[in-house]
N, C-alpha and C. Protein backbone atom coordinates (compact mmCIF):
# COMPACT_ATOMS: atom_id res chain seq x y z
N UNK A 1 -9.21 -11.87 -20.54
CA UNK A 1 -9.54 -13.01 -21.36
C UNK A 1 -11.05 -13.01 -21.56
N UNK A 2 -11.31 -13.36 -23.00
CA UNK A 2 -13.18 -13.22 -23.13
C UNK A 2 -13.31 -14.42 -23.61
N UNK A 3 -14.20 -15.64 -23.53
CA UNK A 3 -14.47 -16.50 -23.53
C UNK A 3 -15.87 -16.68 -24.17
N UNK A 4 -16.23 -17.23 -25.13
CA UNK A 4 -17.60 -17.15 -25.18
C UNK A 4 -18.07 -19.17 -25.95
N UNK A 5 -18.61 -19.48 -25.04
CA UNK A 5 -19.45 -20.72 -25.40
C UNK A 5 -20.25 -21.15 -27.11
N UNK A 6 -20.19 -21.36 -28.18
CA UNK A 6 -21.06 -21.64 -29.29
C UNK A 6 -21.74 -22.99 -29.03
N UNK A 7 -22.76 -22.54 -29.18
CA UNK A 7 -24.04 -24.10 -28.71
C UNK A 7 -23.86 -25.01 -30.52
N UNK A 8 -23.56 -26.23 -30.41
CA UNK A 8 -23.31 -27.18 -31.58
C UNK A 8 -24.36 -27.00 -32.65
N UNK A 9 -24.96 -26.37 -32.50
CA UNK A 9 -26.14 -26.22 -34.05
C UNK A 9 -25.60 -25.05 -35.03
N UNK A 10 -25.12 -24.34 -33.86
CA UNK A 10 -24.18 -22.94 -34.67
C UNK A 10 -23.23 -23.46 -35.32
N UNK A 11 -22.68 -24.18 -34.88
CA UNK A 11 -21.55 -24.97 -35.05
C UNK A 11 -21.64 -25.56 -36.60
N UNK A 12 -22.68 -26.88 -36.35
CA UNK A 12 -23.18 -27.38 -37.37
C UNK A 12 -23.68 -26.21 -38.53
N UNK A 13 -24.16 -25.03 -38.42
CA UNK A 13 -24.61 -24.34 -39.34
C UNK A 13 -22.85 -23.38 -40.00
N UNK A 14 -22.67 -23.27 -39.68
CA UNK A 14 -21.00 -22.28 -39.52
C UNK A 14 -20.50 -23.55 -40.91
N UNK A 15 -20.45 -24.95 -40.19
CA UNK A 15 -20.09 -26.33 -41.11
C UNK A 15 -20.62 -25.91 -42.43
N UNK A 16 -21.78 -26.15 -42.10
CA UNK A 16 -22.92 -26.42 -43.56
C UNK A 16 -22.66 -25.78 -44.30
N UNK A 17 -22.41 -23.82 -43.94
CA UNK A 17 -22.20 -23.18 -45.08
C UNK A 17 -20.47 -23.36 -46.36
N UNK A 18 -20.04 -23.70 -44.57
CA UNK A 18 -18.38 -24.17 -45.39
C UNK A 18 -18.24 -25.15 -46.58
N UNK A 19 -18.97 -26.50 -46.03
CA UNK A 19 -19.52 -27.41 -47.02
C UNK A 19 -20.55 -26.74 -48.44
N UNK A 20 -20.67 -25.94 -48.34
CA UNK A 20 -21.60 -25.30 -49.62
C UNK A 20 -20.93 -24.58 -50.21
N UNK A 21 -19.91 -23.50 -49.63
CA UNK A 21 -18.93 -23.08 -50.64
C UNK A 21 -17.95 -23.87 -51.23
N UNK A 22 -17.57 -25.15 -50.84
CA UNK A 22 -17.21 -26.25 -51.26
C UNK A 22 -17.52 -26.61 -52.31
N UNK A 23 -18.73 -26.82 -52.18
CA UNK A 23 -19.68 -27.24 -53.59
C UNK A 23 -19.81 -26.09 -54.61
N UNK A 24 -19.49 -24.35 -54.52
CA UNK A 24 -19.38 -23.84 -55.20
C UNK A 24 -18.19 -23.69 -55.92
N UNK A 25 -17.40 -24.26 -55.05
CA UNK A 25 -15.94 -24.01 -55.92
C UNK A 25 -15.55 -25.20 -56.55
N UNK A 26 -16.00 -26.36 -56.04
CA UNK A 26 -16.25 -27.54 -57.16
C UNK A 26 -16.88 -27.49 -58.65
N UNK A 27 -17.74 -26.11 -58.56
CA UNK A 27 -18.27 -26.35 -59.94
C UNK A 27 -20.00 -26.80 -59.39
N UNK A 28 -19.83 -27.21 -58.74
CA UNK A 28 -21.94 -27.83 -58.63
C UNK A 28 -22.95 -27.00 -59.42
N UNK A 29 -23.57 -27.37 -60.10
CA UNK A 29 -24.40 -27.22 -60.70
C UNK A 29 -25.75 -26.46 -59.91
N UNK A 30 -25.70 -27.05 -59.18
CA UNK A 30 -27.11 -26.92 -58.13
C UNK A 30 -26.54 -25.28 -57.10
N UNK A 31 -25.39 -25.31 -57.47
CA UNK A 31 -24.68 -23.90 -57.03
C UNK A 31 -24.87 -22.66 -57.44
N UNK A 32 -25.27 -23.02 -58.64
CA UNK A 32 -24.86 -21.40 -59.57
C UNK A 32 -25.59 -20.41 -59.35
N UNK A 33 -26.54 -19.63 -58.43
CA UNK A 33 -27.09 -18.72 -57.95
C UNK A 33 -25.95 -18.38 -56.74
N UNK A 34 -25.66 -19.26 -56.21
CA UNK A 34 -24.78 -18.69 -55.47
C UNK A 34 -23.64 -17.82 -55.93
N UNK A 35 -22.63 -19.06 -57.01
CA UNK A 35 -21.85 -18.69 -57.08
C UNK A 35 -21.60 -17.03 -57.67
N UNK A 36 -22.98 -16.56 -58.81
CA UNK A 36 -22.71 -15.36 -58.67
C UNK A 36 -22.88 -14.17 -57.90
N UNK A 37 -23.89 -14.88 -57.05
CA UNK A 37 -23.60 -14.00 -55.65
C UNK A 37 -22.37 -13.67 -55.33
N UNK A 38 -21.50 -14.57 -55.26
CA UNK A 38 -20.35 -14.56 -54.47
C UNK A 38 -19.19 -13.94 -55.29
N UNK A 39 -19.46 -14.04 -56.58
CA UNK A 39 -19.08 -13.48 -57.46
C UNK A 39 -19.05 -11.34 -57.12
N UNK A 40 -20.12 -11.07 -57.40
CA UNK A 40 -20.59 -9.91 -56.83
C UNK A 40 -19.19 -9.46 -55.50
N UNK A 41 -18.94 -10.54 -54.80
CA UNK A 41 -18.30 -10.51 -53.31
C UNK A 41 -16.93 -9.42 -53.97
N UNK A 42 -16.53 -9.95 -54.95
CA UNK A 42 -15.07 -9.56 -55.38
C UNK A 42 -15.08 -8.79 -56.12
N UNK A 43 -16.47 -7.33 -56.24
CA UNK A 43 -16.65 -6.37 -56.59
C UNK A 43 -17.18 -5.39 -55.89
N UNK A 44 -17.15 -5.52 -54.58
CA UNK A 44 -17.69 -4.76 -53.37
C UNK A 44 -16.65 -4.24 -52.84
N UNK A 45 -16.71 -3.43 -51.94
CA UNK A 45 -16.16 -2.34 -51.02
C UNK A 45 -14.94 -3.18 -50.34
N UNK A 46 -15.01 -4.68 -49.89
CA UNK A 46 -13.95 -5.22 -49.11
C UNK A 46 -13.95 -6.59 -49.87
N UNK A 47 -13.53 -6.88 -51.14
CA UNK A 47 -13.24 -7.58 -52.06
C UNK A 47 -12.88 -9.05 -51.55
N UNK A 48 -13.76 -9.72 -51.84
CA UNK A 48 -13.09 -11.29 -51.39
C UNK A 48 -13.82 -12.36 -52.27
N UNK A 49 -12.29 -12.84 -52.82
CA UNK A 49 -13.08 -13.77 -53.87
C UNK A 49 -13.02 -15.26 -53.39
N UNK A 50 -13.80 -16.33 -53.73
CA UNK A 50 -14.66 -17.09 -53.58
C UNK A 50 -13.38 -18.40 -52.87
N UNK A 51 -12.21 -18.30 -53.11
CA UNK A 51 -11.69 -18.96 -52.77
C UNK A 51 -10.71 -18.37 -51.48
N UNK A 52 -10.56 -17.38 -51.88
CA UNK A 52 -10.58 -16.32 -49.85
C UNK A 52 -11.32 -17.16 -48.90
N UNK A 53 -12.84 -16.15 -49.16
CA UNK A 53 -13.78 -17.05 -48.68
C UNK A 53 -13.75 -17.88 -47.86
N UNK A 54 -14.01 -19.10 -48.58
CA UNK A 54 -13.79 -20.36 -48.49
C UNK A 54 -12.75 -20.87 -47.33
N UNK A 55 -11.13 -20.22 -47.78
CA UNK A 55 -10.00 -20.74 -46.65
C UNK A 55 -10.29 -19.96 -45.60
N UNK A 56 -10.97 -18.73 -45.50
CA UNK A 56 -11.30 -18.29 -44.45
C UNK A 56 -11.89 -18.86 -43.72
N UNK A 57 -13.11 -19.30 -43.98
CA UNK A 57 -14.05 -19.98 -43.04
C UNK A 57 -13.35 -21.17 -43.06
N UNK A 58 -12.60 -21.87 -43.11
CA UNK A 58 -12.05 -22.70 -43.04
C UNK A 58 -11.28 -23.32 -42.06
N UNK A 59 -10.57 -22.04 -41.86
CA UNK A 59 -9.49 -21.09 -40.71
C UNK A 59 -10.58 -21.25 -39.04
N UNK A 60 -11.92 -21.04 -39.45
CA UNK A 60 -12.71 -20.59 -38.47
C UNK A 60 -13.39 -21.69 -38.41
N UNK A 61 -13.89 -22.68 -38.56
CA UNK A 61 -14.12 -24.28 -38.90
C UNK A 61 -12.70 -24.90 -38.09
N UNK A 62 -11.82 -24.93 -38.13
CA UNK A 62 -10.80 -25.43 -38.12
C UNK A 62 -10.85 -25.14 -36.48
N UNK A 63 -10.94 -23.46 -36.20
CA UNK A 63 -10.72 -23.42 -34.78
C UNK A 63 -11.67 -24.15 -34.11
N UNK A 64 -12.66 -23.43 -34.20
CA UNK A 64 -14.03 -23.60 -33.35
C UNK A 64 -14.13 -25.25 -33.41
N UNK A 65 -13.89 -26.33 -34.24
CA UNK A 65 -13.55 -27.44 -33.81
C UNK A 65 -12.54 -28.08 -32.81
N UNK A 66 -11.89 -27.15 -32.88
CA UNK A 66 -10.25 -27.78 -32.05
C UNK A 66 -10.77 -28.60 -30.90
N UNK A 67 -10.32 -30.04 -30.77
CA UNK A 67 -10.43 -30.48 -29.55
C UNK A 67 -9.01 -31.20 -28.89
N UNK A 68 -8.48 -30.14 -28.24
CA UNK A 68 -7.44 -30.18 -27.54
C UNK A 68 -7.56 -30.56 -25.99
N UNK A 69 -6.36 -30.88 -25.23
CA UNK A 69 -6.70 -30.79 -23.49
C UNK A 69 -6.80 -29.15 -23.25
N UNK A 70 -6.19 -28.54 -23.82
CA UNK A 70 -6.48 -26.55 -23.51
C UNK A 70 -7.91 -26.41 -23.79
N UNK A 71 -8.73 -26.81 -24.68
CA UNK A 71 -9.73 -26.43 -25.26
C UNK A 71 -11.11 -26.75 -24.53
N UNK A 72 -10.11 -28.17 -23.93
CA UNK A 72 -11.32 -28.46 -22.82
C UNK A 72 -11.11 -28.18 -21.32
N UNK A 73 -9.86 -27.83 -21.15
CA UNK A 73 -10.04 -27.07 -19.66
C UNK A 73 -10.66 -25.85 -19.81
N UNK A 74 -10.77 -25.00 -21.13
CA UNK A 74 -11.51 -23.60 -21.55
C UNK A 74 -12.82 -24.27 -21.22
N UNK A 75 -12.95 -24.80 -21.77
CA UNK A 75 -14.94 -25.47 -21.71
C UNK A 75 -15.16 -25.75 -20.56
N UNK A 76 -14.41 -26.72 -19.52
CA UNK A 76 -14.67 -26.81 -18.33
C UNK A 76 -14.68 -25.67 -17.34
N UNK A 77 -13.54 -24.94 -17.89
CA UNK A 77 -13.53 -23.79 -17.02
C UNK A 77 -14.98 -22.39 -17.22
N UNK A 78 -14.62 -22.57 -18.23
CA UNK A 78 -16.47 -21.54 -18.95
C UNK A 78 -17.57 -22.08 -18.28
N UNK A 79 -17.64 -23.41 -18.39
CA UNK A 79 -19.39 -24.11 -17.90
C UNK A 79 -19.54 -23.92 -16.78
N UNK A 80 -18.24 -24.20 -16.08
CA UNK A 80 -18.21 -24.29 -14.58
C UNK A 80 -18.59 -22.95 -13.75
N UNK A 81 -18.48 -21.83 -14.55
CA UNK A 81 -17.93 -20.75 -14.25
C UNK A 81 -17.07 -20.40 -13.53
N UNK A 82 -16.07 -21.03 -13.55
CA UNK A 82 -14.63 -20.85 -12.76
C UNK A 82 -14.03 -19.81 -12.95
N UNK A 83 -13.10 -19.08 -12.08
CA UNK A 83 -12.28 -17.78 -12.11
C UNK A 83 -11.32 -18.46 -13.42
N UNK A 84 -10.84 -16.80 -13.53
CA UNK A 84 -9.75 -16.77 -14.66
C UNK A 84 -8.37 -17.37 -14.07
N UNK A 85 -8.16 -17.80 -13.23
CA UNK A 85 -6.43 -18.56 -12.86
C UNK A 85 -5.39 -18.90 -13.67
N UNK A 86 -4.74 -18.79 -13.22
CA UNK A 86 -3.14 -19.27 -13.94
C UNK A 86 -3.39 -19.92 -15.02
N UNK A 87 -3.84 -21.56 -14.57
CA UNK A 87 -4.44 -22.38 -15.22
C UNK A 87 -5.39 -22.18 -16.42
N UNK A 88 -5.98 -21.31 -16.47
CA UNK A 88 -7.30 -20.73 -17.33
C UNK A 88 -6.21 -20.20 -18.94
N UNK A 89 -5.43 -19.17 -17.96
CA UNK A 89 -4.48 -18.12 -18.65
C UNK A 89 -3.84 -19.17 -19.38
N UNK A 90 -3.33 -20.28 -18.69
CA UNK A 90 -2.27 -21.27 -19.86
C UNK A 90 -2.99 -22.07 -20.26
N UNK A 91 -4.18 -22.07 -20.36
CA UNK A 91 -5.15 -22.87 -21.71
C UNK A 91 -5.11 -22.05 -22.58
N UNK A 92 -5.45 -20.77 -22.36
CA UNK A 92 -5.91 -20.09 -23.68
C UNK A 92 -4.38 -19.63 -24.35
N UNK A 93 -3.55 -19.54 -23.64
CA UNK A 93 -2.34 -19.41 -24.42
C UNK A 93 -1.82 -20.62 -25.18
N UNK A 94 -2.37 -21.63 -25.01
CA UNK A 94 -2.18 -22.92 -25.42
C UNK A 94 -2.62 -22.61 -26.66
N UNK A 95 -4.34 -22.25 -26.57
CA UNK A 95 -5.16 -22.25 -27.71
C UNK A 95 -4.80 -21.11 -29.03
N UNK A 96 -4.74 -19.67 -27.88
CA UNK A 96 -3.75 -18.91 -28.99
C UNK A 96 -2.58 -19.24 -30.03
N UNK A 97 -1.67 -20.60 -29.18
CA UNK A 97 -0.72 -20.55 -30.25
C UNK A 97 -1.13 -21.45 -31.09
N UNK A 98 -2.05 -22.35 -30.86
CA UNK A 98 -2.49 -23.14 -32.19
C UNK A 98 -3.43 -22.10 -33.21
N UNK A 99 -4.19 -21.23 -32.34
CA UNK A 99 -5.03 -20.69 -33.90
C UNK A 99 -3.97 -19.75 -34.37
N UNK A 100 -2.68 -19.22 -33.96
CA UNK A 100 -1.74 -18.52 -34.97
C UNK A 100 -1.46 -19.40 -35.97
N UNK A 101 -1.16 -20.72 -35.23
CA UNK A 101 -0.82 -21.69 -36.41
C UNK A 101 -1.32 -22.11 -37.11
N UNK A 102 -2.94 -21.82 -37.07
CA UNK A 102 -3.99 -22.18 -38.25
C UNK A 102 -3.89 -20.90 -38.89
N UNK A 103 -3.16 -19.58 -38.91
CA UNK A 103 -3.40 -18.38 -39.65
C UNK A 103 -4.37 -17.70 -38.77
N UNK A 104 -5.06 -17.75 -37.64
CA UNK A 104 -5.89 -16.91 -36.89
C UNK A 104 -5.28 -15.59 -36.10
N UNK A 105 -5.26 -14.53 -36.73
CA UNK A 105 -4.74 -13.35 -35.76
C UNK A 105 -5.83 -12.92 -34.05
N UNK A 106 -5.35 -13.26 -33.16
CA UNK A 106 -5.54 -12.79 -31.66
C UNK A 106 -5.52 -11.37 -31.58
């Protein structure tokens, strides 16, 4: 099991950009440098267009928010630096089956 901590500014920044492709796929005005950036996206080597994108990070927004009781025995157990135990093992299997259910492949 690998575990890794994100400090809340990452967090908040991971947000921000989600919220901005938001605003590109709304149409915003104040967008349109982006949007043909992103445009560009769905003519490159690993093709992903703007509304991919978007539900992707979405997918990943979605996890990295989760606040579950699994999510926080993971956190307690991470900060603490506690062994991997039983207990540890059936949080993150907890957590696994919710990010399948957000579309997240493990």
């Amino acid at each position: 099991m690998y575990l890794l901590a994100l400090p809340a500014w990452e967090l908040e920044q991971i947000w921000a950009v989600f919220q901005v492709l938001r605003r590109v796929q709304a149409g915003d005005p104040e967008t349109g440098e982006l949007y043909e950036l992103l445009k560009d996206l769905e003519r490159g080597p690993l093709p992903c267009t703007l509304d991919q994108c978007a539900a992707d990070l979405q997918r990943v927004v979605a996890v990295l928010t989760l606040d579950t009781p699994a999510v926080r025995r993971l956190a307690t157990a991470l900060a603490l630096g506690a062994p991997h135990d039983a207990a540890a093992h059936e949080a993150y299997d907890e957590v696994e089956t919710v990010w399948a259910a957000a579309g997240v492949r493990c």
